[in-house]
PDB file of N, CA and C in Angstrom:
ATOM      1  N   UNK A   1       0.845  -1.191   0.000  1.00  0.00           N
ATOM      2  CA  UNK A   1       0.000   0.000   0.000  1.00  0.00           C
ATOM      3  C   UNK A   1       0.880   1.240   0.000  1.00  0.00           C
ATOM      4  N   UNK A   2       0.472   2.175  -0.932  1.00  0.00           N
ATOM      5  CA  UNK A   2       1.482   3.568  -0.944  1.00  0.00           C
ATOM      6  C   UNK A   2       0.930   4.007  -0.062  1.00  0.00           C
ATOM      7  N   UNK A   3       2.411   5.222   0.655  1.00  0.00           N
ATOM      8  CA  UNK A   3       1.471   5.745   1.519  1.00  0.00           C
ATOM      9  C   UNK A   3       1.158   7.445   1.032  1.00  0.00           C
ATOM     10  N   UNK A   4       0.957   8.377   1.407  1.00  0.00           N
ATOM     11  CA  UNK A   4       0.036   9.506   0.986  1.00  0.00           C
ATOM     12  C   UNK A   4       0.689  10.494   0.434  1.00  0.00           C
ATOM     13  N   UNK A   5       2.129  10.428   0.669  1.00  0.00           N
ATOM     14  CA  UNK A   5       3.173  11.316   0.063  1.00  0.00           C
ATOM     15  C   UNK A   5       3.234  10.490  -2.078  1.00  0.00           C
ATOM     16  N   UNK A   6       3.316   9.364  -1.386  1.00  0.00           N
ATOM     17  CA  UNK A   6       3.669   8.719  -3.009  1.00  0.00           C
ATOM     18  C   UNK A   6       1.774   8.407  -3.645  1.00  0.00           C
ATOM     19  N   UNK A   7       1.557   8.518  -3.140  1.00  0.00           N
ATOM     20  CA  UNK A   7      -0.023   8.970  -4.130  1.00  0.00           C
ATOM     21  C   UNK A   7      -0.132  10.166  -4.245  1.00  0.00           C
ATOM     22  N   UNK A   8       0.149  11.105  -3.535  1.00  0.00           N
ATOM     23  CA  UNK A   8      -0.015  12.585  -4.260  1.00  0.00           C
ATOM     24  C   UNK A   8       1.131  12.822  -5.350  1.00  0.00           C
ATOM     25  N   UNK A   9       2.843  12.037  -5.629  1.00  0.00           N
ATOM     26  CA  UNK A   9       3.529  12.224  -6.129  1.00  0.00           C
ATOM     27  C   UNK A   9       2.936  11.257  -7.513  1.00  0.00           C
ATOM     28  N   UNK A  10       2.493  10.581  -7.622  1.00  0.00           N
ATOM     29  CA  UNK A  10       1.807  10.029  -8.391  1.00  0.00           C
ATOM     30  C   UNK A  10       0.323  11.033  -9.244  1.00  0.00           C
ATOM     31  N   UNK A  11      -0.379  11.174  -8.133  1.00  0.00           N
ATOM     32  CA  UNK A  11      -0.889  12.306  -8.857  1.00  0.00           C
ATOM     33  C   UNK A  11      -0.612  13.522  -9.713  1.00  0.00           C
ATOM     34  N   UNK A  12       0.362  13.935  -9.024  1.00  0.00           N
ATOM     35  CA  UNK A  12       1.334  15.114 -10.059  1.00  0.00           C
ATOM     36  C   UNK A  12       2.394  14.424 -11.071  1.00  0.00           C
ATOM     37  N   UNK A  13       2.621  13.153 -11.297  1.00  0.00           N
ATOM     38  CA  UNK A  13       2.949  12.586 -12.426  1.00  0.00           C
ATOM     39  C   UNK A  13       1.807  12.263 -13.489  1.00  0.00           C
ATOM     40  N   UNK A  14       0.442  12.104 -13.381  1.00  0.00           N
ATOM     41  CA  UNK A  14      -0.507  11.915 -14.158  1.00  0.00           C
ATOM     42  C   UNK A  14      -0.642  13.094 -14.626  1.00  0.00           C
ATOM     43  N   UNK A  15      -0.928  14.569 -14.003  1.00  0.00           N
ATOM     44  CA  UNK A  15      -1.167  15.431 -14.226  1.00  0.00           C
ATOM     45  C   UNK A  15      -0.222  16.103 -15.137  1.00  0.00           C
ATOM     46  N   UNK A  16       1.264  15.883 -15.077  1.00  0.00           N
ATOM     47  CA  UNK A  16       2.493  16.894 -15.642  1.00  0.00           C
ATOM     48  C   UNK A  16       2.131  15.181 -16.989  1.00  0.00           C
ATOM     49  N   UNK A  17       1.780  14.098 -17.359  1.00  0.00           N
ATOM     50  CA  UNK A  17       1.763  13.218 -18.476  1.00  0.00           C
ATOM     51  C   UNK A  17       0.225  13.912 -19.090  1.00  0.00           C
ATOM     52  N   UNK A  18      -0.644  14.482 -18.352  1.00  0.00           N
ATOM     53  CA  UNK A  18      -1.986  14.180 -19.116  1.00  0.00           C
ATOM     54  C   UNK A  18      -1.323  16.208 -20.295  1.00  0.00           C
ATOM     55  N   UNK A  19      -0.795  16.900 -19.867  1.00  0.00           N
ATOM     56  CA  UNK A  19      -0.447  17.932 -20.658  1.00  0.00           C
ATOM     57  C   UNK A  19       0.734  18.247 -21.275  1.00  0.00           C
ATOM     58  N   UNK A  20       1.168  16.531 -21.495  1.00  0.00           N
ATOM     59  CA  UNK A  20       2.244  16.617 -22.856  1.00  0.00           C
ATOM     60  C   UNK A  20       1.371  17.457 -23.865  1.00  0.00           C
ATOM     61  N   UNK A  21       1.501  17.330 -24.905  1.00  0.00           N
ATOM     62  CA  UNK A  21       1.666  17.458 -26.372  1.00  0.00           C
ATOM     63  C   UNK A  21       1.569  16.308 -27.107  1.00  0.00           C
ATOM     64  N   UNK A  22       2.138  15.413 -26.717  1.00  0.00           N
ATOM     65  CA  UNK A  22       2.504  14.339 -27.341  1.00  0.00           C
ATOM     66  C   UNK A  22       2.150  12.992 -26.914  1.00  0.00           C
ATOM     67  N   UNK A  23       0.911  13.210 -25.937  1.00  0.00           N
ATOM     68  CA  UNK A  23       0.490  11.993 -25.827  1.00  0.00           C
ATOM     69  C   UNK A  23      -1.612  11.613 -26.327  1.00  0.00           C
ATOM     70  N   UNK A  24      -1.353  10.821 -26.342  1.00  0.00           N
ATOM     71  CA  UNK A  24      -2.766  10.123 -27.308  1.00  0.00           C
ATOM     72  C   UNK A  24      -3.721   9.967 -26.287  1.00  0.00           C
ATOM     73  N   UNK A  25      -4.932  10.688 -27.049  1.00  0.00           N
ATOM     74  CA  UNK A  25      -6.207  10.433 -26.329  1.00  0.00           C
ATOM     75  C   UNK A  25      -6.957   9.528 -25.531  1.00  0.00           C
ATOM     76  N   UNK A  26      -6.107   8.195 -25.904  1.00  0.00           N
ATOM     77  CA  UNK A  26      -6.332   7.560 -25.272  1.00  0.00           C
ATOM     78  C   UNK A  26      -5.702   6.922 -23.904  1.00  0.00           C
ATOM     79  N   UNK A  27      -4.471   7.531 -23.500  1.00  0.00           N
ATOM     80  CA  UNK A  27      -3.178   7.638 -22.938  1.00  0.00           C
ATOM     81  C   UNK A  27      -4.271   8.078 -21.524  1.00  0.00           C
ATOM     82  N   UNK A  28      -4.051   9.925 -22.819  1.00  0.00           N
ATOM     83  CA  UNK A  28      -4.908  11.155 -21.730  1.00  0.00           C
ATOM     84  C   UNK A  28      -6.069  10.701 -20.946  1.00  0.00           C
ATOM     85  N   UNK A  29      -6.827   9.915 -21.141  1.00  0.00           N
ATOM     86  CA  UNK A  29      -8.300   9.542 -20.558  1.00  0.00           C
ATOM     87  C   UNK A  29      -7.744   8.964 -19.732  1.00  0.00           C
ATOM     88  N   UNK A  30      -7.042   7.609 -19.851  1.00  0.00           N
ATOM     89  CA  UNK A  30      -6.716   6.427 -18.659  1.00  0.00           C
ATOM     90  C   UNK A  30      -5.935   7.665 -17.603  1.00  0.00           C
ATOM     91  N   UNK A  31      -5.166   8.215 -18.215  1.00  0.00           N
ATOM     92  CA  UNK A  31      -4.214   8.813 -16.555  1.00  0.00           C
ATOM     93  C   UNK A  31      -5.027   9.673 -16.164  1.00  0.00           C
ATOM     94  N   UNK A  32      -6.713  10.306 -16.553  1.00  0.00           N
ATOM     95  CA  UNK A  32      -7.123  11.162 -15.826  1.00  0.00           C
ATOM     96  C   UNK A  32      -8.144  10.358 -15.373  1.00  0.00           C
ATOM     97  N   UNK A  33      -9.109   8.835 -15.707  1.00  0.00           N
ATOM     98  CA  UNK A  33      -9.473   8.481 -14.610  1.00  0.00           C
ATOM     99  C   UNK A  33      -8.900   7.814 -13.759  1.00  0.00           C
ATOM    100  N   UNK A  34      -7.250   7.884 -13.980  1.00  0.00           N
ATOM    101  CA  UNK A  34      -6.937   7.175 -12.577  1.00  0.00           C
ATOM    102  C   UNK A  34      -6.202   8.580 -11.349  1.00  0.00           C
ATOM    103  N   UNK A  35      -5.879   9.416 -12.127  1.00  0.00           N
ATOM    104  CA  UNK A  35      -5.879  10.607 -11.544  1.00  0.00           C
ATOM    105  C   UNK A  35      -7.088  11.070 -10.748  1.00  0.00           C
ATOM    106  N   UNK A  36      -8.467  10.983 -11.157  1.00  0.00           N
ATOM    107  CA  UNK A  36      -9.486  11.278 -10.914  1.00  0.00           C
ATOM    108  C   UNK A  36     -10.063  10.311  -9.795  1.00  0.00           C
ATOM    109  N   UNK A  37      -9.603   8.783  -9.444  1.00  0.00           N
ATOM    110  CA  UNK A  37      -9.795   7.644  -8.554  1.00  0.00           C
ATOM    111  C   UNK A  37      -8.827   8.834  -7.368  1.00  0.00           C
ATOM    112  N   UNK A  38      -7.707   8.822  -8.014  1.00  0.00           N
ATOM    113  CA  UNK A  38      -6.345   9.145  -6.930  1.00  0.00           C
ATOM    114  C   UNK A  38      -6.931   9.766  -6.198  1.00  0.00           C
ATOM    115  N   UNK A  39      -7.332  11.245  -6.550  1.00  0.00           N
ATOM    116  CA  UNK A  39      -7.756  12.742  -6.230  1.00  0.00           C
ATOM    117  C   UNK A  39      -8.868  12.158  -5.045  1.00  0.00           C
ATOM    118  N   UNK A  40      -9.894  10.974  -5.434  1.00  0.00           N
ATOM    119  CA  UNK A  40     -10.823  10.697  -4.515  1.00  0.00           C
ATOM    120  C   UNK A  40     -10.435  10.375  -3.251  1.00  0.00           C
ATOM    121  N   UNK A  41      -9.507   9.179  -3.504  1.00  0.00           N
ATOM    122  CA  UNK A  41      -9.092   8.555  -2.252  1.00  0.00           C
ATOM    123  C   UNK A  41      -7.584   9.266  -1.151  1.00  0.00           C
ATOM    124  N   UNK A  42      -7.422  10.607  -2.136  1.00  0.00           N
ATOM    125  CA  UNK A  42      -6.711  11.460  -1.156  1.00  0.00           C
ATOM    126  C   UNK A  42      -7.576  12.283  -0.391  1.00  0.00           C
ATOM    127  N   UNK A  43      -8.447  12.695  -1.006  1.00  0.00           N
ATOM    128  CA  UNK A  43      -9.108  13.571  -0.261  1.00  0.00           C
ATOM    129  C   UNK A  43      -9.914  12.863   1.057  1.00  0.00           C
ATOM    130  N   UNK A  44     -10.320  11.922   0.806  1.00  0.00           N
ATOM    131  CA  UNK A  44     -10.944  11.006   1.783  1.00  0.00           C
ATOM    132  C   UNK A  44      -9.600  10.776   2.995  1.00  0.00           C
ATOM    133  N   UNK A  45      -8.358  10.558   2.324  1.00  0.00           N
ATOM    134  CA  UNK A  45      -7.322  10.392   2.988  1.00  0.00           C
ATOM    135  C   UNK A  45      -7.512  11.073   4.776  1.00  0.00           C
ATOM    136  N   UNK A  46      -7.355  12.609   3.659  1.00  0.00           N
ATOM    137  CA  UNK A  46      -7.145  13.943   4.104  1.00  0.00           C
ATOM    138  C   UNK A  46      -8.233  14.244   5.404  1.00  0.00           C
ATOM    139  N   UNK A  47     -10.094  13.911   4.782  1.00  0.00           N
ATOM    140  CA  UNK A  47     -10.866  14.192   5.797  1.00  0.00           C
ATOM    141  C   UNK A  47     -10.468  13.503   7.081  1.00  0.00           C
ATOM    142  N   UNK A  48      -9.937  11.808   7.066  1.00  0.00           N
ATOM    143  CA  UNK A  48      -9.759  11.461   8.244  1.00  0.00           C
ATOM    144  C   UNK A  48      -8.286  11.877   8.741  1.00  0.00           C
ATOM    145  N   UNK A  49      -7.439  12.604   8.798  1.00  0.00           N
ATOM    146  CA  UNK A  49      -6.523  13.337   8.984  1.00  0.00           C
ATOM    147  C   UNK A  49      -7.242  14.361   9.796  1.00  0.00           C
ATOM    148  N   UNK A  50      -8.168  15.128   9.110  1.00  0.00           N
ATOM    149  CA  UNK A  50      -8.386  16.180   9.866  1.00  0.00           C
ATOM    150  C   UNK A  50      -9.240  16.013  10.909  1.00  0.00           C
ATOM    151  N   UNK A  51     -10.160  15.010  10.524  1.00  0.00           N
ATOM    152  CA  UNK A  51     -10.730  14.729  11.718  1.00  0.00           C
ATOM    153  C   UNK A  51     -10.202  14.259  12.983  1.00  0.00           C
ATOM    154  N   UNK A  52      -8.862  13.564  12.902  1.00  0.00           N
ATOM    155  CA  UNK A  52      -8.097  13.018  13.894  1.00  0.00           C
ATOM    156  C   UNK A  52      -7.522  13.950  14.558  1.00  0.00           C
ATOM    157  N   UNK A  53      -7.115  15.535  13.707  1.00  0.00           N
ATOM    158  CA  UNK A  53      -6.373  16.559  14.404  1.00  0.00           C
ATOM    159  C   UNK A  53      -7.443  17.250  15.065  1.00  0.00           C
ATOM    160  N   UNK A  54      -8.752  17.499  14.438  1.00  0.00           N
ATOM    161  CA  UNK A  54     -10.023  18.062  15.140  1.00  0.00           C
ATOM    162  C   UNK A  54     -10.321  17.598  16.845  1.00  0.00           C
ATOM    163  N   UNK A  55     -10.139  15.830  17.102  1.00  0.00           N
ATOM    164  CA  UNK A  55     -10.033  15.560  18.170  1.00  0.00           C
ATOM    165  C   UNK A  55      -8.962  15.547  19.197  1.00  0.00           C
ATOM    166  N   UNK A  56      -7.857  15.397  18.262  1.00  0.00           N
ATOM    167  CA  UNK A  56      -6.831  16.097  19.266  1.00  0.00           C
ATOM    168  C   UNK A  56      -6.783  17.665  19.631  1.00  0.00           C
ATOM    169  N   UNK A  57      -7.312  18.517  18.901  1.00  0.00           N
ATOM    170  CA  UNK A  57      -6.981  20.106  18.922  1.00  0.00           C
ATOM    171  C   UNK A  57      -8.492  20.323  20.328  1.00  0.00           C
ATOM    172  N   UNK A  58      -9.440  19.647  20.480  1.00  0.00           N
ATOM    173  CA  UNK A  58     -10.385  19.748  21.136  1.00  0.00           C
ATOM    174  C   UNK A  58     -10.695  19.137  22.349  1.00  0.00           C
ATOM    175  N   UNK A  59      -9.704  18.340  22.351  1.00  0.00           N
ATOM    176  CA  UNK A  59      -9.333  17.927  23.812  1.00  0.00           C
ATOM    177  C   UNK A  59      -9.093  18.299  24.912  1.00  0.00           C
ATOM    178  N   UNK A  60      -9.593  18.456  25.881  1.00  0.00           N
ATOM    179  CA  UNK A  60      -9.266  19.362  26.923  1.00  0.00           C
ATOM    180  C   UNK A  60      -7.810  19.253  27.353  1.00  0.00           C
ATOM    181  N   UNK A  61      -7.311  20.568  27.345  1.00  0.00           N
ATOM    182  CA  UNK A  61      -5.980  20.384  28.328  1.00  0.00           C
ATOM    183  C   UNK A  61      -5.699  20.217  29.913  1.00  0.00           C
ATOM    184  N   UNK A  62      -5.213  18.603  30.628  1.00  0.00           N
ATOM    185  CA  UNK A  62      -5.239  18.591  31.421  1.00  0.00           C
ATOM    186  C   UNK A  62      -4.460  20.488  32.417  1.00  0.00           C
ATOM    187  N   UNK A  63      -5.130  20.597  33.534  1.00  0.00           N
ATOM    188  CA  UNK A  63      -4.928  21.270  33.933  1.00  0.00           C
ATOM    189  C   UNK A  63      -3.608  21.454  34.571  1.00  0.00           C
ATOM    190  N   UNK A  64      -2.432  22.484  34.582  1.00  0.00           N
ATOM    191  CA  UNK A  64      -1.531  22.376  34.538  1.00  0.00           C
ATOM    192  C   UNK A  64      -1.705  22.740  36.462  1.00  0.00           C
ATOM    193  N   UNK A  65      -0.612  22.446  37.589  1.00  0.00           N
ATOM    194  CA  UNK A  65      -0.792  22.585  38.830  1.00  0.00           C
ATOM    195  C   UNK A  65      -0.190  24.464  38.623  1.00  0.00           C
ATOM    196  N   UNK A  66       0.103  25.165  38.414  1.00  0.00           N
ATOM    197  CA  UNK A  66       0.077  26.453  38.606  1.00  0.00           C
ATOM    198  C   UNK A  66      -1.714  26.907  38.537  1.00  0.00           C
ATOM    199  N   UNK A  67      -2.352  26.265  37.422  1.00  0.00           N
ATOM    200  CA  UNK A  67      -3.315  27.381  37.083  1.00  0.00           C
ATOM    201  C   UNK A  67      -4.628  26.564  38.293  1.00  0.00           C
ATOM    202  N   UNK A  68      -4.400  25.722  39.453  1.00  0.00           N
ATOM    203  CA  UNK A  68      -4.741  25.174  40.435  1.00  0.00           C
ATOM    204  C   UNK A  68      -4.154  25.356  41.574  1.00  0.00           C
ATOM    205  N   UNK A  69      -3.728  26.732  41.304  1.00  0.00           N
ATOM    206  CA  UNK A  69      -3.507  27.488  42.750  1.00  0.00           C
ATOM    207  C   UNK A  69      -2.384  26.914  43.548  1.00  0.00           C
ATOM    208  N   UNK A  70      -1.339  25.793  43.315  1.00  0.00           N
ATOM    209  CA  UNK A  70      -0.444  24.835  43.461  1.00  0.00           C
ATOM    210  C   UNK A  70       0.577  25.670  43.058  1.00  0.00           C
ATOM    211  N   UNK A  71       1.727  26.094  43.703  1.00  0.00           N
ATOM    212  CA  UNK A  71       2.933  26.907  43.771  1.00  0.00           C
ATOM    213  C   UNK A  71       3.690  25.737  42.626  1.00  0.00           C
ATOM    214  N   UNK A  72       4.355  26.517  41.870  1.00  0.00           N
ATOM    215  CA  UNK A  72       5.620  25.118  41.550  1.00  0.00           C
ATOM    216  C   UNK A  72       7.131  24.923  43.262  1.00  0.00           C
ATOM    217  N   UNK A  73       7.066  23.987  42.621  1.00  0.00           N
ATOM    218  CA  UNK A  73       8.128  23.702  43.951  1.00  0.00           C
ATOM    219  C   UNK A  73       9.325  23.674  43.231  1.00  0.00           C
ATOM    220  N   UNK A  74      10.247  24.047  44.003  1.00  0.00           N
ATOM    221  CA  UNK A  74      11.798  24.629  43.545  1.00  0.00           C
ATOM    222  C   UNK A  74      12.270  24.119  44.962  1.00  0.00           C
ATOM    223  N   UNK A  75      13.571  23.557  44.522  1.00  0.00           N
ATOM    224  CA  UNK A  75      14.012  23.221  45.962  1.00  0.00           C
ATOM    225  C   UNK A  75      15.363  24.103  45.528  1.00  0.00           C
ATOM    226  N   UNK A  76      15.494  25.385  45.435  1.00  0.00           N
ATOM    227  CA  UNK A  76      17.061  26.066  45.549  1.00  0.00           C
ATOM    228  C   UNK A  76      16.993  26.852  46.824  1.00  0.00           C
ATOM    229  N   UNK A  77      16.013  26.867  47.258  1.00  0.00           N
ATOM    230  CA  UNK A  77      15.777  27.491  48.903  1.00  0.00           C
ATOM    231  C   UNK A  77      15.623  26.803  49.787  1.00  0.00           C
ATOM    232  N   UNK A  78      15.155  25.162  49.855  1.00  0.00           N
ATOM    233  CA  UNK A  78      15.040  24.395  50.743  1.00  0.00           C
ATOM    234  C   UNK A  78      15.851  25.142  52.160  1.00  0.00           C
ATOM    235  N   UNK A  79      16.729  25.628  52.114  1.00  0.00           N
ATOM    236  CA  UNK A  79      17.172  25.237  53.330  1.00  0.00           C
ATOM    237  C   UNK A  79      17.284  26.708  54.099  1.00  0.00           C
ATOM    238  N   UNK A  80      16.621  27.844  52.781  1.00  0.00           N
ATOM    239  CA  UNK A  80      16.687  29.371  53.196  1.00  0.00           C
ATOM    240  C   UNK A  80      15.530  29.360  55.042  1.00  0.00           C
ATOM    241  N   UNK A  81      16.476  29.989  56.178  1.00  0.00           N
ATOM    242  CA  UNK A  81      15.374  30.372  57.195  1.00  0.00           C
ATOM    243  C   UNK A  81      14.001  31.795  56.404  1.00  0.00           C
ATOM    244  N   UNK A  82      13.172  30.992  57.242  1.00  0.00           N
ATOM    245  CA  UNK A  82      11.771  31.616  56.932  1.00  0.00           C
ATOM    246  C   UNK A  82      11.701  33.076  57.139  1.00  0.00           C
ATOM    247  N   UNK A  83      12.293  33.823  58.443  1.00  0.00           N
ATOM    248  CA  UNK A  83      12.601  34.886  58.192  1.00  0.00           C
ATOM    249  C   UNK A  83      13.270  35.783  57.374  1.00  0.00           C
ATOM    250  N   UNK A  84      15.001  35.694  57.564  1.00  0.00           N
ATOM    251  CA  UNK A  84      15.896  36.353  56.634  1.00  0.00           C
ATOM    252  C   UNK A  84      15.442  35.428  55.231  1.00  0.00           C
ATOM    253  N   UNK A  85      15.263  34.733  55.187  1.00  0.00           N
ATOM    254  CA  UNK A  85      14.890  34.066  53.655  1.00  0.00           C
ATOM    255  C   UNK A  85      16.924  33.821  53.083  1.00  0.00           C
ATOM    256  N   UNK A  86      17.904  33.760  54.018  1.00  0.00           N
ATOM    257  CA  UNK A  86      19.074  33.182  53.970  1.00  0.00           C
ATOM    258  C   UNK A  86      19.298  32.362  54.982  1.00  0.00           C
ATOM    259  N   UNK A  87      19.836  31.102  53.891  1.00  0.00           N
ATOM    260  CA  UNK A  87      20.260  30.015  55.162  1.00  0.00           C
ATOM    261  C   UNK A  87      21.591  29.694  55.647  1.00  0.00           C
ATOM    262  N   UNK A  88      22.385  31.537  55.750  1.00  0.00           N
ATOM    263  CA  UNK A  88      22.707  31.655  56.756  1.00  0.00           C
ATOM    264  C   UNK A  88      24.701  31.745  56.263  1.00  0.00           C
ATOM    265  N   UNK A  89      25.512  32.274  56.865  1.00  0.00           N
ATOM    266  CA  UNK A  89      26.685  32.448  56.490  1.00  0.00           C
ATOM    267  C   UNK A  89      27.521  30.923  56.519  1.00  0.00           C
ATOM    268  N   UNK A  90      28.393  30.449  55.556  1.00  0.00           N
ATOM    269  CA  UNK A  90      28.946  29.727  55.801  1.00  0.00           C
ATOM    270  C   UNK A  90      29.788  29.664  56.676  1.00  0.00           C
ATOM    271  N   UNK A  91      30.184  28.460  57.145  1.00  0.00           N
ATOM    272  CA  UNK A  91      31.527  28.117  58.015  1.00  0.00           C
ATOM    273  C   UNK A  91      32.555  28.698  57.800  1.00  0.00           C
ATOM    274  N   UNK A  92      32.976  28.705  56.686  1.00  0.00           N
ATOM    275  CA  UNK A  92      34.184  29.350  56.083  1.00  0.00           C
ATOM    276  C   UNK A  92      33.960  29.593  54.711  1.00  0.00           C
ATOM    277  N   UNK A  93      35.102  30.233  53.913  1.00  0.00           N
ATOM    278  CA  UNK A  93      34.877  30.600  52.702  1.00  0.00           C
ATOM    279  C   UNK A  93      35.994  31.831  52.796  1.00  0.00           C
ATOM    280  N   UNK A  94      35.835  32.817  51.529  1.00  0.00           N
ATOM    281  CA  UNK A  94      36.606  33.687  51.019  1.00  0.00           C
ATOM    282  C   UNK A  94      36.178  35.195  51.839  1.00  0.00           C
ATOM    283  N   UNK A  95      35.193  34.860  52.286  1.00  0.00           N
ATOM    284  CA  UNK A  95      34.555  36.512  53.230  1.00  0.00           C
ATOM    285  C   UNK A  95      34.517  36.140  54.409  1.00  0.00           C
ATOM    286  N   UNK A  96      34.924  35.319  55.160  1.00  0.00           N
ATOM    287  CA  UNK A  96      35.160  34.982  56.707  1.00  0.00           C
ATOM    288  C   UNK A  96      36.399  36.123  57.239  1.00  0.00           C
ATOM    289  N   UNK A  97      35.917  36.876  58.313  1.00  0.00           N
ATOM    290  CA  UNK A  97      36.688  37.606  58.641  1.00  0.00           C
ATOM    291  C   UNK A  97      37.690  36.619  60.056  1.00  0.00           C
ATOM    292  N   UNK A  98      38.244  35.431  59.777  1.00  0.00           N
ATOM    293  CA  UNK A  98      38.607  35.009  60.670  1.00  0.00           C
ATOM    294  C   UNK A  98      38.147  34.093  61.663  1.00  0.00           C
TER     295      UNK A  98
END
């Protein structure tokens, strides 16, 4: 079974053969009713395509925990005191006066 890229590339090969110059009426008919089959069963393709994106695009979006009043949690403060909101001078380091 082709899949929908190589039936439409197929279609635009019937189409760029049915406006030679140089091909016979009877050529021209066959590649435009099978052009004309093609065209059907893409478009049909296509409706259930869209219908599949219709139910995904209409789906409710689960609710994210911010827009439920739910803080995000960050733990880079875990350990900040509740007052100063710093948890506090190190032991040592480069600004220890000793």
């Amino acid at each position: 079974m082709e899949n929908f890229e190589q039936k439409l590339a197929r279609l635009e090969e019937l189409s760029a053969d049915i406006k030679r110059t140089d091909i016979s009426l009877e050529d021209a008919l066959k590649d435009f009713e099978e052009g004309i089959t093609l065209s059907k069963t893409l478009e049909k393709e296509l409706e259930k395509i869209e219908g599949k994106i219709q139910i995904l695009t209409n789906q409710p979006v689960p609710p994210s925990p911010v827009s439920q009043g739910i803080p995000p949690q960050m733990d880079l403060f875990s350990a900040a005191d509740a007052v100063t909101g710093s948890s506090g001078a190190p032991d040592s380091g480069l600004r220890q006066n000793g």
